[in-house]
PDB file of N, CA and C in Angstrom:
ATOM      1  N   UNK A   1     190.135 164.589 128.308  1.00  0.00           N
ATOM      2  CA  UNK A   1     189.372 165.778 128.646  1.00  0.00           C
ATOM      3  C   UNK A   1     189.281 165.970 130.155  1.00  0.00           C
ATOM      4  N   UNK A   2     189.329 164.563 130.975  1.00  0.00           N
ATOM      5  CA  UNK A   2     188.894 165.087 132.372  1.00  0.00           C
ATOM      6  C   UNK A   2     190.270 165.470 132.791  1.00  0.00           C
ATOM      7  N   UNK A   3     191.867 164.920 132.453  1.00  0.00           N
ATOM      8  CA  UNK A   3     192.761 165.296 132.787  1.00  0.00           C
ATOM      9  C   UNK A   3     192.674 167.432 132.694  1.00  0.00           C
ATOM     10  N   UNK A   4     191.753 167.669 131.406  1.00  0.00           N
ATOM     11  CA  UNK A   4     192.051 169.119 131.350  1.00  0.00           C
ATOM     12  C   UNK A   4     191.796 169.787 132.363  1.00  0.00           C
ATOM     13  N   UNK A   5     190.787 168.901 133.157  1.00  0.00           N
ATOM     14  CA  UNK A   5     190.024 170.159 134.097  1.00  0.00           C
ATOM     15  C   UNK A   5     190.161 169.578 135.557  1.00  0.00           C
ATOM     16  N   UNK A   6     190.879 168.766 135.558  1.00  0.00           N
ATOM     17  CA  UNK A   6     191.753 168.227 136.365  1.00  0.00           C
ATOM     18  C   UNK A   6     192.638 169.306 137.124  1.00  0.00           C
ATOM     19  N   UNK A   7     193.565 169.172 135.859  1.00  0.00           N
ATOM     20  CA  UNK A   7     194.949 170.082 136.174  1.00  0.00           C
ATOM     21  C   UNK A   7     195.189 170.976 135.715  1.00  0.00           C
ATOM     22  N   UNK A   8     193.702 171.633 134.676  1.00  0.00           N
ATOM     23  CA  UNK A   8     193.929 173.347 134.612  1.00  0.00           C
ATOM     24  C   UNK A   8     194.865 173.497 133.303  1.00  0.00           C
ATOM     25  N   UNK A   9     195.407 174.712 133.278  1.00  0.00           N
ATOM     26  CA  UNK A   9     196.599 174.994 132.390  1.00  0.00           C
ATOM     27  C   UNK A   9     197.988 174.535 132.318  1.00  0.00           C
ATOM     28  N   UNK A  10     198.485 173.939 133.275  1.00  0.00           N
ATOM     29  CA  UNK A  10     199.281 173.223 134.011  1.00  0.00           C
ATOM     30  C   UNK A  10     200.015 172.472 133.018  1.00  0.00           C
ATOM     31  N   UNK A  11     199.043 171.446 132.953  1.00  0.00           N
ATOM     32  CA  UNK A  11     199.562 170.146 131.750  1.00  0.00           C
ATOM     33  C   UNK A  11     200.236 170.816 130.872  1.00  0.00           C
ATOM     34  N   UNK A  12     199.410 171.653 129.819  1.00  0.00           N
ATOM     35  CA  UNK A  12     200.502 172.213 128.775  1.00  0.00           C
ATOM     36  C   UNK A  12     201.418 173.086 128.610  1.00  0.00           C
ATOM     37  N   UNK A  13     201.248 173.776 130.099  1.00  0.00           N
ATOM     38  CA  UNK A  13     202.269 175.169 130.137  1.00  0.00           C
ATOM     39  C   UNK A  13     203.948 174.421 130.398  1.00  0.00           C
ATOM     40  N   UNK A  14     203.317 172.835 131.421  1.00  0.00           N
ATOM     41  CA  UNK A  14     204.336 171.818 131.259  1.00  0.00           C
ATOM     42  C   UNK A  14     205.635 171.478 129.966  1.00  0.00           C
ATOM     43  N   UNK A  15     204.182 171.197 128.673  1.00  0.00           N
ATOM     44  CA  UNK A  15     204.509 170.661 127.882  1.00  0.00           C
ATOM     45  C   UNK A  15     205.369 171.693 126.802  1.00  0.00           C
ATOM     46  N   UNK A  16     204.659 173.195 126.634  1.00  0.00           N
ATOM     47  CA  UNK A  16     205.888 173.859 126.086  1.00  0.00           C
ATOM     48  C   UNK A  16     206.776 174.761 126.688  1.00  0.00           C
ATOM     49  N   UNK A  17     207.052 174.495 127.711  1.00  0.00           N
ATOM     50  CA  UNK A  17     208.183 174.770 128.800  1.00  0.00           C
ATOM     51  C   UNK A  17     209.182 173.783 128.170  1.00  0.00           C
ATOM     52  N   UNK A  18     208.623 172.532 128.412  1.00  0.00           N
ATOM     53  CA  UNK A  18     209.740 171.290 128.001  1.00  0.00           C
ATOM     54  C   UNK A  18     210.485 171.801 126.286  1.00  0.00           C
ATOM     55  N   UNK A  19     209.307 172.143 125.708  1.00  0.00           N
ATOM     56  CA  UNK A  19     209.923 172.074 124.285  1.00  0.00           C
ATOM     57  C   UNK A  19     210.147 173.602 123.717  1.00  0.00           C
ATOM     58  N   UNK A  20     210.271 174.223 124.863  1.00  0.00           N
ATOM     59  CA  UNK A  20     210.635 175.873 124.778  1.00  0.00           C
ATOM     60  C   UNK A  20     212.267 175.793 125.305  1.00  0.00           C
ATOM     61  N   UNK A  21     212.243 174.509 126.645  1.00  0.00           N
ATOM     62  CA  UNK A  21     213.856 174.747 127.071  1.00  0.00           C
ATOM     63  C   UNK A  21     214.771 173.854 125.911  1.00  0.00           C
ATOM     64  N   UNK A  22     214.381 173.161 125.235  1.00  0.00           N
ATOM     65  CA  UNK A  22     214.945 172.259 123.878  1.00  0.00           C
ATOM     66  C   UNK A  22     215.236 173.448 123.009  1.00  0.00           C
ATOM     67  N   UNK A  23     214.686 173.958 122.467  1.00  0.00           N
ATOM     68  CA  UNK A  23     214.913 175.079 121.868  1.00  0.00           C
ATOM     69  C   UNK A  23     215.977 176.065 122.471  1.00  0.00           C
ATOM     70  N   UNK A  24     215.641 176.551 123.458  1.00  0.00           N
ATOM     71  CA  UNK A  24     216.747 177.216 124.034  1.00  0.00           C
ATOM     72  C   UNK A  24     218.154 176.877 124.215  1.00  0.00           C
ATOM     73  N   UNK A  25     218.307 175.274 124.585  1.00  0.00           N
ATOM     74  CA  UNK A  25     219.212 174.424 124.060  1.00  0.00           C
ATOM     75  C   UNK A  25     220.039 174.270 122.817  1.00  0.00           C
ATOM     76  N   UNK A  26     219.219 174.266 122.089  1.00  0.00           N
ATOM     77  CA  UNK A  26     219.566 174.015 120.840  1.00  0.00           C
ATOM     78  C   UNK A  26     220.428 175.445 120.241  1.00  0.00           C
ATOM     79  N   UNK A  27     219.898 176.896 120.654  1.00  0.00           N
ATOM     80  CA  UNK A  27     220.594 178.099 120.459  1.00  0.00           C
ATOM     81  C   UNK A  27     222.044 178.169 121.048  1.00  0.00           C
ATOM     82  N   UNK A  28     221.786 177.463 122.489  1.00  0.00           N
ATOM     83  CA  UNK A  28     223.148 177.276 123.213  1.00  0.00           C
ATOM     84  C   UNK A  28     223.954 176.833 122.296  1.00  0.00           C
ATOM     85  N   UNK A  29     223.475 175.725 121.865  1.00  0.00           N
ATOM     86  CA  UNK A  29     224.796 174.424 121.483  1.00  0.00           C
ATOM     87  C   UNK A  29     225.249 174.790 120.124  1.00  0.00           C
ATOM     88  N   UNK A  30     224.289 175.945 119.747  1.00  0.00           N
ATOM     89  CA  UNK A  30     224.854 176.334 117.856  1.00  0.00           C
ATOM     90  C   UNK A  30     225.318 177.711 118.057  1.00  0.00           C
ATOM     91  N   UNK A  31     225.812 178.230 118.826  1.00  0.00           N
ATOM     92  CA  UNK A  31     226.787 179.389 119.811  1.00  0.00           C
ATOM     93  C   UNK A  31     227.691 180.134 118.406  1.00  0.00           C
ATOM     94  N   UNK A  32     228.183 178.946 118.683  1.00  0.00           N
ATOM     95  CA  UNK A  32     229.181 179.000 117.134  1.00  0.00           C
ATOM     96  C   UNK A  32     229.025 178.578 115.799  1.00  0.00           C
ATOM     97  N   UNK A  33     227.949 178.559 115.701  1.00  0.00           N
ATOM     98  CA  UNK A  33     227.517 177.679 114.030  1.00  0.00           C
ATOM     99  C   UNK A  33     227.663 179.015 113.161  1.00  0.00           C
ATOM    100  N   UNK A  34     228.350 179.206 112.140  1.00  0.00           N
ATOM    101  CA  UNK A  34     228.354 179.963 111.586  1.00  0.00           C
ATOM    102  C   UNK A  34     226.940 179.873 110.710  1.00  0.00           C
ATOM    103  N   UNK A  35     225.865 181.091 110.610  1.00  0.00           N
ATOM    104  CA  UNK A  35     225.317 181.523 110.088  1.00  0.00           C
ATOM    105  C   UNK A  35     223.581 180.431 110.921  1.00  0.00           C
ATOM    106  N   UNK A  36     223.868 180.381 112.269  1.00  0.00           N
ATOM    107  CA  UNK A  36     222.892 179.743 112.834  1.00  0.00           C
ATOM    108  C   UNK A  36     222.058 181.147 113.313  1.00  0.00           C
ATOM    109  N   UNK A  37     220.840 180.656 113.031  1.00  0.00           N
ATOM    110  CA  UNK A  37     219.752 181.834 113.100  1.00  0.00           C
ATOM    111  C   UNK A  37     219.131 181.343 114.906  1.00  0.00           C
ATOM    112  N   UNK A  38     219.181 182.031 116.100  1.00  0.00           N
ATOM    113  CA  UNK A  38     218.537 181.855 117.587  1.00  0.00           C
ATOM    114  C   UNK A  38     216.805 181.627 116.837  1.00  0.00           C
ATOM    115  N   UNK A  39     216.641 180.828 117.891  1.00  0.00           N
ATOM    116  CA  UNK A  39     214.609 180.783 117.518  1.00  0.00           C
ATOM    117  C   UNK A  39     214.359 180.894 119.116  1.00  0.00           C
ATOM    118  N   UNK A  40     212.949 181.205 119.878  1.00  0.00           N
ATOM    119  CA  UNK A  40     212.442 181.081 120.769  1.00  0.00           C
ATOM    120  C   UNK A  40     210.865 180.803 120.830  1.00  0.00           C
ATOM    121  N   UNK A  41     210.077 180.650 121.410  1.00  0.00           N
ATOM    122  CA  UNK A  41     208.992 180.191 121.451  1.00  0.00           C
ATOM    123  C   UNK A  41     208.299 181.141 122.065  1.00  0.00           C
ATOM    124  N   UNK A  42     207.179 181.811 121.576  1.00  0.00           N
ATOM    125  CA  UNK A  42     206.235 182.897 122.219  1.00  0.00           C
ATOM    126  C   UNK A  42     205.448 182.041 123.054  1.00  0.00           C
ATOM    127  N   UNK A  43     205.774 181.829 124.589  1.00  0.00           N
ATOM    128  CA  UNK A  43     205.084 180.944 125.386  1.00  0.00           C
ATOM    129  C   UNK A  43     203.456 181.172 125.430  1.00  0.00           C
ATOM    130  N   UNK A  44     202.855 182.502 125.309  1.00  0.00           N
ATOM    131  CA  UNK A  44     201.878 182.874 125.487  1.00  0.00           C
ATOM    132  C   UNK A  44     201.013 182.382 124.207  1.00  0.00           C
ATOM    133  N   UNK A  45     201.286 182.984 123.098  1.00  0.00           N
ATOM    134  CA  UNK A  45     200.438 182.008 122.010  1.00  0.00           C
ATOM    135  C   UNK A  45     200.560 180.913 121.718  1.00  0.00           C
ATOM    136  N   UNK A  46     201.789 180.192 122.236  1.00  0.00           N
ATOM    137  CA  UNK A  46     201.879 178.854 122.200  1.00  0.00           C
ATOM    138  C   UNK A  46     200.868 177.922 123.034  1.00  0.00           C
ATOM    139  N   UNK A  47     200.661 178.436 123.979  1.00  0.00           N
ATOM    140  CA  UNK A  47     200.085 177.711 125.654  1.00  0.00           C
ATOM    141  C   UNK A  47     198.415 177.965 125.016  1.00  0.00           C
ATOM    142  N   UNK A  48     197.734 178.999 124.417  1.00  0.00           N
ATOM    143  CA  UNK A  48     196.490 179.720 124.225  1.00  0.00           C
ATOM    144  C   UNK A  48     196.529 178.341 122.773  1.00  0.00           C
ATOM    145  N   UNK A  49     197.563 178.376 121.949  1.00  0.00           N
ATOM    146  CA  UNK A  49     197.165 177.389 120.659  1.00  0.00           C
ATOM    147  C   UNK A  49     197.180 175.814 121.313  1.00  0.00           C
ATOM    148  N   UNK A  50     198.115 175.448 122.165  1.00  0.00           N
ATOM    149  CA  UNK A  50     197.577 174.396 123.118  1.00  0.00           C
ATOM    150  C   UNK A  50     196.730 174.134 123.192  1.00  0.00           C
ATOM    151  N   UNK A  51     195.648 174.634 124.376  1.00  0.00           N
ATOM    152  CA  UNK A  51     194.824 175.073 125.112  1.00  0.00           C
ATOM    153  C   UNK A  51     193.818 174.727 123.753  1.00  0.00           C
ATOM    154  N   UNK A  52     193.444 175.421 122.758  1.00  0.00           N
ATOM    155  CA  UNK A  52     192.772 175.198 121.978  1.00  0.00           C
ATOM    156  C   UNK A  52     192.579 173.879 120.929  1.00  0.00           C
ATOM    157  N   UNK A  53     193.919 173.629 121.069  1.00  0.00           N
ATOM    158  CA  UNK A  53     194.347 172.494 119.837  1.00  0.00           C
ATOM    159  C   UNK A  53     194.409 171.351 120.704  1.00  0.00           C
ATOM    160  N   UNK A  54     194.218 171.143 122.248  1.00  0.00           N
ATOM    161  CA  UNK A  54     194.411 170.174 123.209  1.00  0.00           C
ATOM    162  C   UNK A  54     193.018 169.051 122.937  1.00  0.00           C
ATOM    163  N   UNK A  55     192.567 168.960 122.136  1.00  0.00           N
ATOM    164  CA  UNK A  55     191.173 168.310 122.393  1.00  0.00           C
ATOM    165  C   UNK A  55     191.444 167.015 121.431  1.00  0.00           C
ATOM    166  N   UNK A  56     192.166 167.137 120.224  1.00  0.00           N
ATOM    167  CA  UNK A  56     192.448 166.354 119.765  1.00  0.00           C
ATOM    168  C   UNK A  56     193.746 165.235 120.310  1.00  0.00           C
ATOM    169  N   UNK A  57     194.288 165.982 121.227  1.00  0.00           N
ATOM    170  CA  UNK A  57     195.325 165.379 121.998  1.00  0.00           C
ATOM    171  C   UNK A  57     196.167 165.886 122.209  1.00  0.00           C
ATOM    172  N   UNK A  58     197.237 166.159 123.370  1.00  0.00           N
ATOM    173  CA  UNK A  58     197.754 166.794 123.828  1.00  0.00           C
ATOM    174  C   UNK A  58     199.296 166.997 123.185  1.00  0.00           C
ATOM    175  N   UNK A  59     199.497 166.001 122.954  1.00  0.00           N
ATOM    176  CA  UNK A  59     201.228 165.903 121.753  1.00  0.00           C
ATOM    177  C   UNK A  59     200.526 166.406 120.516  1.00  0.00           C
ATOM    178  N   UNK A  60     199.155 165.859 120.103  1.00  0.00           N
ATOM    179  CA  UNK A  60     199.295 166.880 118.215  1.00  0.00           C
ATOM    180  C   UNK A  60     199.054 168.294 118.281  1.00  0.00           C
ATOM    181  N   UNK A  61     197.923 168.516 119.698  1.00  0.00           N
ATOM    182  CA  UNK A  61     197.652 169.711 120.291  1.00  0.00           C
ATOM    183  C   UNK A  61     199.305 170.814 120.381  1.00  0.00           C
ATOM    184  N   UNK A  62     199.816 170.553 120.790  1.00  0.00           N
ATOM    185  CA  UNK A  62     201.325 170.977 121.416  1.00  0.00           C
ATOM    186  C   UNK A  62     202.379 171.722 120.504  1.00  0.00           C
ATOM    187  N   UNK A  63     201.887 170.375 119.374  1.00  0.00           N
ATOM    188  CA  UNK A  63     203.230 170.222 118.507  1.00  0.00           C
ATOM    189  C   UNK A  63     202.777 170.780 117.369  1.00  0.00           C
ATOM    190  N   UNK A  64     201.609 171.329 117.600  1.00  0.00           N
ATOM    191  CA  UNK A  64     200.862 172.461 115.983  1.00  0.00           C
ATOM    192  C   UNK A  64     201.235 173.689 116.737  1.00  0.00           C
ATOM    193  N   UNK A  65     201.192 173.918 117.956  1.00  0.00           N
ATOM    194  CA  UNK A  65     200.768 174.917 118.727  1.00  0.00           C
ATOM    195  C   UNK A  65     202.802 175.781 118.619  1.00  0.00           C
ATOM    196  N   UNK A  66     203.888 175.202 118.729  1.00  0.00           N
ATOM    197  CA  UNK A  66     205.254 175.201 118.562  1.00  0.00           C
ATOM    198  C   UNK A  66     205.567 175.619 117.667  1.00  0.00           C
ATOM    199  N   UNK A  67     204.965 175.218 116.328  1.00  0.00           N
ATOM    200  CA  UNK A  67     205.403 175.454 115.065  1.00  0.00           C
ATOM    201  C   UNK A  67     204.846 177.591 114.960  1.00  0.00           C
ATOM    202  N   UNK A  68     203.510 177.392 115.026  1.00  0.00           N
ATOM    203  CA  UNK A  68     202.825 178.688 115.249  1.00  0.00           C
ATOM    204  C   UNK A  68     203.621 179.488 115.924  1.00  0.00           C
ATOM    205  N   UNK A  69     204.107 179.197 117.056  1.00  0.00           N
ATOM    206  CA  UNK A  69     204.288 180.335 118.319  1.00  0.00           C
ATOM    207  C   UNK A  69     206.314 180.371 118.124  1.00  0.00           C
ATOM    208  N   UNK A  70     206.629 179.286 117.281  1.00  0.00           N
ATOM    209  CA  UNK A  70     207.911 179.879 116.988  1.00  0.00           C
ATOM    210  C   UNK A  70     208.564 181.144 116.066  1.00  0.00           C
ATOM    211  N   UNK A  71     209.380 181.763 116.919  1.00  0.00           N
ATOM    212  CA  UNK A  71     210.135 183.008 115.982  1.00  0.00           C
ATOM    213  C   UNK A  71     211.431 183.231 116.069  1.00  0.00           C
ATOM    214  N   UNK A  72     211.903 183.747 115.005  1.00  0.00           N
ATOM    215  CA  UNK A  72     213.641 184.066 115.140  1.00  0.00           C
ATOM    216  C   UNK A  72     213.650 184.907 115.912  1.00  0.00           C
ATOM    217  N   UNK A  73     215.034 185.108 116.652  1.00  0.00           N
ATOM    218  CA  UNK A  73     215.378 186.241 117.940  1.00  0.00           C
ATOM    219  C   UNK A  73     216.271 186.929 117.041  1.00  0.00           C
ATOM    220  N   UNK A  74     216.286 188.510 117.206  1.00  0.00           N
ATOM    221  CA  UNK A  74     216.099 189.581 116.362  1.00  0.00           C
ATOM    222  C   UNK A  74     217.635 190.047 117.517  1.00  0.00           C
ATOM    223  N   UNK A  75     219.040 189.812 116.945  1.00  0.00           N
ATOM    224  CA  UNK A  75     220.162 190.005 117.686  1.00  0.00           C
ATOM    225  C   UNK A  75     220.350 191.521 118.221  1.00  0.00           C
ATOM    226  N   UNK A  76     220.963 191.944 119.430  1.00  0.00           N
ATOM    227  CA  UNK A  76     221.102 193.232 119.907  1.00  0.00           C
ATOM    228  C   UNK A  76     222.355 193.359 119.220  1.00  0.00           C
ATOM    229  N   UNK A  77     223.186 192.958 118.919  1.00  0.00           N
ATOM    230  CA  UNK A  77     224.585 192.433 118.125  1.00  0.00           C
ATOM    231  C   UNK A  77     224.722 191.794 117.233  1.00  0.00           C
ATOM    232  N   UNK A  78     225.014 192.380 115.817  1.00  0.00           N
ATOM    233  CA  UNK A  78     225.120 191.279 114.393  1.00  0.00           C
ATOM    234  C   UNK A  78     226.626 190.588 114.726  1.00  0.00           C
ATOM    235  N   UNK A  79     226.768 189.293 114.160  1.00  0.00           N
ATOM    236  CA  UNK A  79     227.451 188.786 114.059  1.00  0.00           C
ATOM    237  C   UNK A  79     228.374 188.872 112.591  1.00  0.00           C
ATOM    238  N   UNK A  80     229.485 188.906 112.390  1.00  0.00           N
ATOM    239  CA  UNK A  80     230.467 188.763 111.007  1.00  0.00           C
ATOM    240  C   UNK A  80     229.864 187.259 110.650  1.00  0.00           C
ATOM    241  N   UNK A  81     229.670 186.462 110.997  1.00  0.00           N
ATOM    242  CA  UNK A  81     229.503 185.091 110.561  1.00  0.00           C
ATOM    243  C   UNK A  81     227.377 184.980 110.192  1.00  0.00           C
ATOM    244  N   UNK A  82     227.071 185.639 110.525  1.00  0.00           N
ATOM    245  CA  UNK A  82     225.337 185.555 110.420  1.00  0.00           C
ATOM    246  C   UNK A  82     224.864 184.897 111.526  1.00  0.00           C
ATOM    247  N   UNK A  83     225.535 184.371 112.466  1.00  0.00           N
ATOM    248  CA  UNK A  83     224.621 183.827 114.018  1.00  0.00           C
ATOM    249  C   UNK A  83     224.275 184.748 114.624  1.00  0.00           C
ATOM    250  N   UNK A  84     223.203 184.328 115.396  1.00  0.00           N
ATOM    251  CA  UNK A  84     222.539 185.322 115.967  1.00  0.00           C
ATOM    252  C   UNK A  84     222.054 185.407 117.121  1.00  0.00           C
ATOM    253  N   UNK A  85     223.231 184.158 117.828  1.00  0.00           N
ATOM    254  CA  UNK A  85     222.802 183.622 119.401  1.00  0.00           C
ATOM    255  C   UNK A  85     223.500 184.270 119.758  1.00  0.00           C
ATOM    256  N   UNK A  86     222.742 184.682 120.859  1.00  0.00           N
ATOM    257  CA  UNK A  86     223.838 185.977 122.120  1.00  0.00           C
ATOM    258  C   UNK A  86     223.767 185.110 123.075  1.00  0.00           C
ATOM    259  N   UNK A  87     224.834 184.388 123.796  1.00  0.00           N
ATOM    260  CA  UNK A  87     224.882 183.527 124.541  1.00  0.00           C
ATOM    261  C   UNK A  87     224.711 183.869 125.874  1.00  0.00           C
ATOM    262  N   UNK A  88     224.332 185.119 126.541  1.00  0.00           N
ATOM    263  CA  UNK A  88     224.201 185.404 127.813  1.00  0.00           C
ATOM    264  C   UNK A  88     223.094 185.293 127.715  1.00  0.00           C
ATOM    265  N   UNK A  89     222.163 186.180 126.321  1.00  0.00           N
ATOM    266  CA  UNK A  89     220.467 186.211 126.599  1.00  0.00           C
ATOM    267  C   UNK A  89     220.116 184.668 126.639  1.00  0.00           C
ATOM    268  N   UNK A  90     220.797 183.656 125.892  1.00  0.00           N
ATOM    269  CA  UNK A  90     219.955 182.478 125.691  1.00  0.00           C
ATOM    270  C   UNK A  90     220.426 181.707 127.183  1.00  0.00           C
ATOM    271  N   UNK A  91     221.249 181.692 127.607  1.00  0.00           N
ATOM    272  CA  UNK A  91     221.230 181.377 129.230  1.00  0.00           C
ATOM    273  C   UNK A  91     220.377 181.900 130.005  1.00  0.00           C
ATOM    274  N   UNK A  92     220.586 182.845 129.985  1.00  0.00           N
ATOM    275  CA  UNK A  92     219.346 184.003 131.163  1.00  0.00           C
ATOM    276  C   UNK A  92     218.051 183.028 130.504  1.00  0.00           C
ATOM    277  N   UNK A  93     217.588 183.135 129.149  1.00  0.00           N
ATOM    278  CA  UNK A  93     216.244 182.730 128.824  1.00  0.00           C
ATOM    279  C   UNK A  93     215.646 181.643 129.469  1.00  0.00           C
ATOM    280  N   UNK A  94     217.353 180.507 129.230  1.00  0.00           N
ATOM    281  CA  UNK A  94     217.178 178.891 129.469  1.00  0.00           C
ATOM    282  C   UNK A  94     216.825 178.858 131.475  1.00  0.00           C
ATOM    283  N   UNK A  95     217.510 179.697 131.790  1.00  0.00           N
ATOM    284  CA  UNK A  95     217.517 179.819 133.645  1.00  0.00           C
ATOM    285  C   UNK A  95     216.483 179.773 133.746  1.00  0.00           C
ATOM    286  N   UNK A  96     215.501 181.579 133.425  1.00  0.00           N
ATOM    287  CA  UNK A  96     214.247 181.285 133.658  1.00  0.00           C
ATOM    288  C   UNK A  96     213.319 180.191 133.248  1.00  0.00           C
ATOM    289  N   UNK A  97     213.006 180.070 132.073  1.00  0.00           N
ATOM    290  CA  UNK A  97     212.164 178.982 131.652  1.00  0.00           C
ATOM    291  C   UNK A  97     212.422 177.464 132.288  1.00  0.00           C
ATOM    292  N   UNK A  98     213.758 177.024 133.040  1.00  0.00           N
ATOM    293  CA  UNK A  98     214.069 176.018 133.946  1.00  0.00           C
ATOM    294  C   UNK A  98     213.129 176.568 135.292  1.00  0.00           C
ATOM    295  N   UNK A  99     213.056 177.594 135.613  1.00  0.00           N
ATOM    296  CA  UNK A  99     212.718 177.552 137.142  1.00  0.00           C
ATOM    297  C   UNK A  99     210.884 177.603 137.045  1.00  0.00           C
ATOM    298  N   UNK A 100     210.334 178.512 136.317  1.00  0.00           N
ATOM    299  CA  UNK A 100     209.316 178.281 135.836  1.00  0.00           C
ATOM    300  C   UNK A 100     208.982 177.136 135.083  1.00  0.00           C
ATOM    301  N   UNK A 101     209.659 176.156 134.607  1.00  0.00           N
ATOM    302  CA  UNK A 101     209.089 175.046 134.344  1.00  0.00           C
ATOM    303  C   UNK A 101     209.181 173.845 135.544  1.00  0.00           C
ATOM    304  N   UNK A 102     209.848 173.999 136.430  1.00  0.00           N
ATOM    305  CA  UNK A 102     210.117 173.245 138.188  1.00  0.00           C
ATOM    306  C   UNK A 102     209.009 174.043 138.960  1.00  0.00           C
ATOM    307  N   UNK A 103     208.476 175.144 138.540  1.00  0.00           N
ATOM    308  CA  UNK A 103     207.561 175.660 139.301  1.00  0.00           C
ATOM    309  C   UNK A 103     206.512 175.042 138.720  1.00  0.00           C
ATOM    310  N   UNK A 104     206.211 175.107 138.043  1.00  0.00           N
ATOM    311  CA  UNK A 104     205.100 174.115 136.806  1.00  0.00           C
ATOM    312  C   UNK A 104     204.730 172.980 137.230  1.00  0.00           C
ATOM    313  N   UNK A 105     206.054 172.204 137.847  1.00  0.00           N
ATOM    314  CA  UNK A 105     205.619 170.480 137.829  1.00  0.00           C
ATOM    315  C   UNK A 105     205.668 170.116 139.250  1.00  0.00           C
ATOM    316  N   UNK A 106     206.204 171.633 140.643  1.00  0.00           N
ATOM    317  CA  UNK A 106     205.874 171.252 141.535  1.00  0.00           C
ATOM    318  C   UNK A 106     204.228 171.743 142.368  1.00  0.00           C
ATOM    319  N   UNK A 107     204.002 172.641 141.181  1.00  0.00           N
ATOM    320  CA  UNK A 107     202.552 172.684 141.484  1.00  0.00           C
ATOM    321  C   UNK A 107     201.626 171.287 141.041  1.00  0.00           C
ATOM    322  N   UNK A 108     201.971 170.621 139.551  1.00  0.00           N
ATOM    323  CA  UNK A 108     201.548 169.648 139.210  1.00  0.00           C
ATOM    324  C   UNK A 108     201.423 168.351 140.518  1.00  0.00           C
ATOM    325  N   UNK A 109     202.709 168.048 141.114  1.00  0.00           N
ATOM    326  CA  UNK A 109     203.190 167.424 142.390  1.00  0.00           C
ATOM    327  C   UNK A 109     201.878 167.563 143.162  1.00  0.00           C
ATOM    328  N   UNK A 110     201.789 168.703 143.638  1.00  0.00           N
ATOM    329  CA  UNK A 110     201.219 169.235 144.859  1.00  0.00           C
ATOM    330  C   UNK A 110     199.440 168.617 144.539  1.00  0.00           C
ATOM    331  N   UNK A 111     198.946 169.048 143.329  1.00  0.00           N
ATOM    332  CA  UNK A 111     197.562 168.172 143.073  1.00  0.00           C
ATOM    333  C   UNK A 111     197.385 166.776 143.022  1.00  0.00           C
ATOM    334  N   UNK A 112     198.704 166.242 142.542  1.00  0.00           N
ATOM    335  CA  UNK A 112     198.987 165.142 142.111  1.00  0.00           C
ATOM    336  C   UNK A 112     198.663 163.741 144.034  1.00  0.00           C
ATOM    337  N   UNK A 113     199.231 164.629 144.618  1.00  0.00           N
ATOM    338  CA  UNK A 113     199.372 164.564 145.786  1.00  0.00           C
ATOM    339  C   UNK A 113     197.827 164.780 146.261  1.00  0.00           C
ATOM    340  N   UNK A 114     197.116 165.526 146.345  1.00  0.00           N
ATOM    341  CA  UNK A 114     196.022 166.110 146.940  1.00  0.00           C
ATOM    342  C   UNK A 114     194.750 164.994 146.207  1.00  0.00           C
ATOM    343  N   UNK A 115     195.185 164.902 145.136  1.00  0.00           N
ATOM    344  CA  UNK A 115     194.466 163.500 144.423  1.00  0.00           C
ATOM    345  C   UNK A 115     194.539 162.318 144.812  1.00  0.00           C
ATOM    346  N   UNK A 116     195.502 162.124 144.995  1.00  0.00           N
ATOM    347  CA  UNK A 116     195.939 160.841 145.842  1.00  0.00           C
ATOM    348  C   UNK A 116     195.591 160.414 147.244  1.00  0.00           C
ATOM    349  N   UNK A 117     195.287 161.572 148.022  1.00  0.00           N
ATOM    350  CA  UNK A 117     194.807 161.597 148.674  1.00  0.00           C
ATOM    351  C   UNK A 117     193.557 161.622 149.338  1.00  0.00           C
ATOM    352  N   UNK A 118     192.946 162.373 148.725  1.00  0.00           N
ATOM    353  CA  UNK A 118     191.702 162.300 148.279  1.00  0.00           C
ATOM    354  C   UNK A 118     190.861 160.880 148.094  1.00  0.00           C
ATOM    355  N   UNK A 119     191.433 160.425 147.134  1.00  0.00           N
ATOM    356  CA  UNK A 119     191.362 158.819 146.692  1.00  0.00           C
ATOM    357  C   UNK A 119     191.267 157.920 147.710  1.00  0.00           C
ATOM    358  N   UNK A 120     192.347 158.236 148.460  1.00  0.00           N
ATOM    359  CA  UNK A 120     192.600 157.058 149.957  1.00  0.00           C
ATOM    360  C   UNK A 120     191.652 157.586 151.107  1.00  0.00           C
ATOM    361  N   UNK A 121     191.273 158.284 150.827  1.00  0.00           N
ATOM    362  CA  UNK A 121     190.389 158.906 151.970  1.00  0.00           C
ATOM    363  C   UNK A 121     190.734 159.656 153.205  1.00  0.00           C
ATOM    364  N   UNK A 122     191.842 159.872 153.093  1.00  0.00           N
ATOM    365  CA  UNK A 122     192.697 160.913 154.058  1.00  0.00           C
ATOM    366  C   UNK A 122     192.497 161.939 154.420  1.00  0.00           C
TER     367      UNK A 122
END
């Protein structure tokens, strides 16, 4: 609990960033799977079911919160085979959610730091 108010929203926006870019991954690498359905993660109700579900702990918190906030991606282009990964959108997706999740953990850094400091009396 004191980590929550510690580091704010931070911690978990961390945590499904991490398991939002796995996902995004996972669309990459099934490109070609015939009849592979794209999924993505609604970061916003995911992070809010976090946030709520975080009290019991932050991995069961997380990992209820993923299941909820996951949805199929709805193709601009049907495929002859039934996939439904458009491989430019799921790059573009994976880019952003990489830079916003490095933005995530160098703000994390930056308290992490300011704590530490703090501590030593600096």
């Amino acid at each position: 609990m004191a980590g929550d108010t510690l580091f704010g929203v931070h911690g978990a926006a961390l945590a499904v960033r991490s398991q939002r870019m796995g996902v995004l991954a996972s669309n990459i690498a099934n490109a070609s799977t015939p009849g592979f359905k794209a999924r993505d993660i609604d970061f916003k109700a995911a992070l809010a079911s976090a946030e709520g579900g975080s009290a019991g702990g932050s991995a069961g918190g997380s990992a209820g919160s993923i299941g909820a906030a996951m949805k199929y991606r709805v193709p601009l282009q049907t495929s002859m085979d039934g996939n439904t990964v458009e491989l430019s959108q799921e790059q573009t997706a994976f880019a952003e959610n990489a830079v916003q999740y490095q933005t995530t953990l160098s703000f994390l850094n930056g308290r992490i730091g300011q704590i530490t400091r703090a501590l030593k009396g600096e």
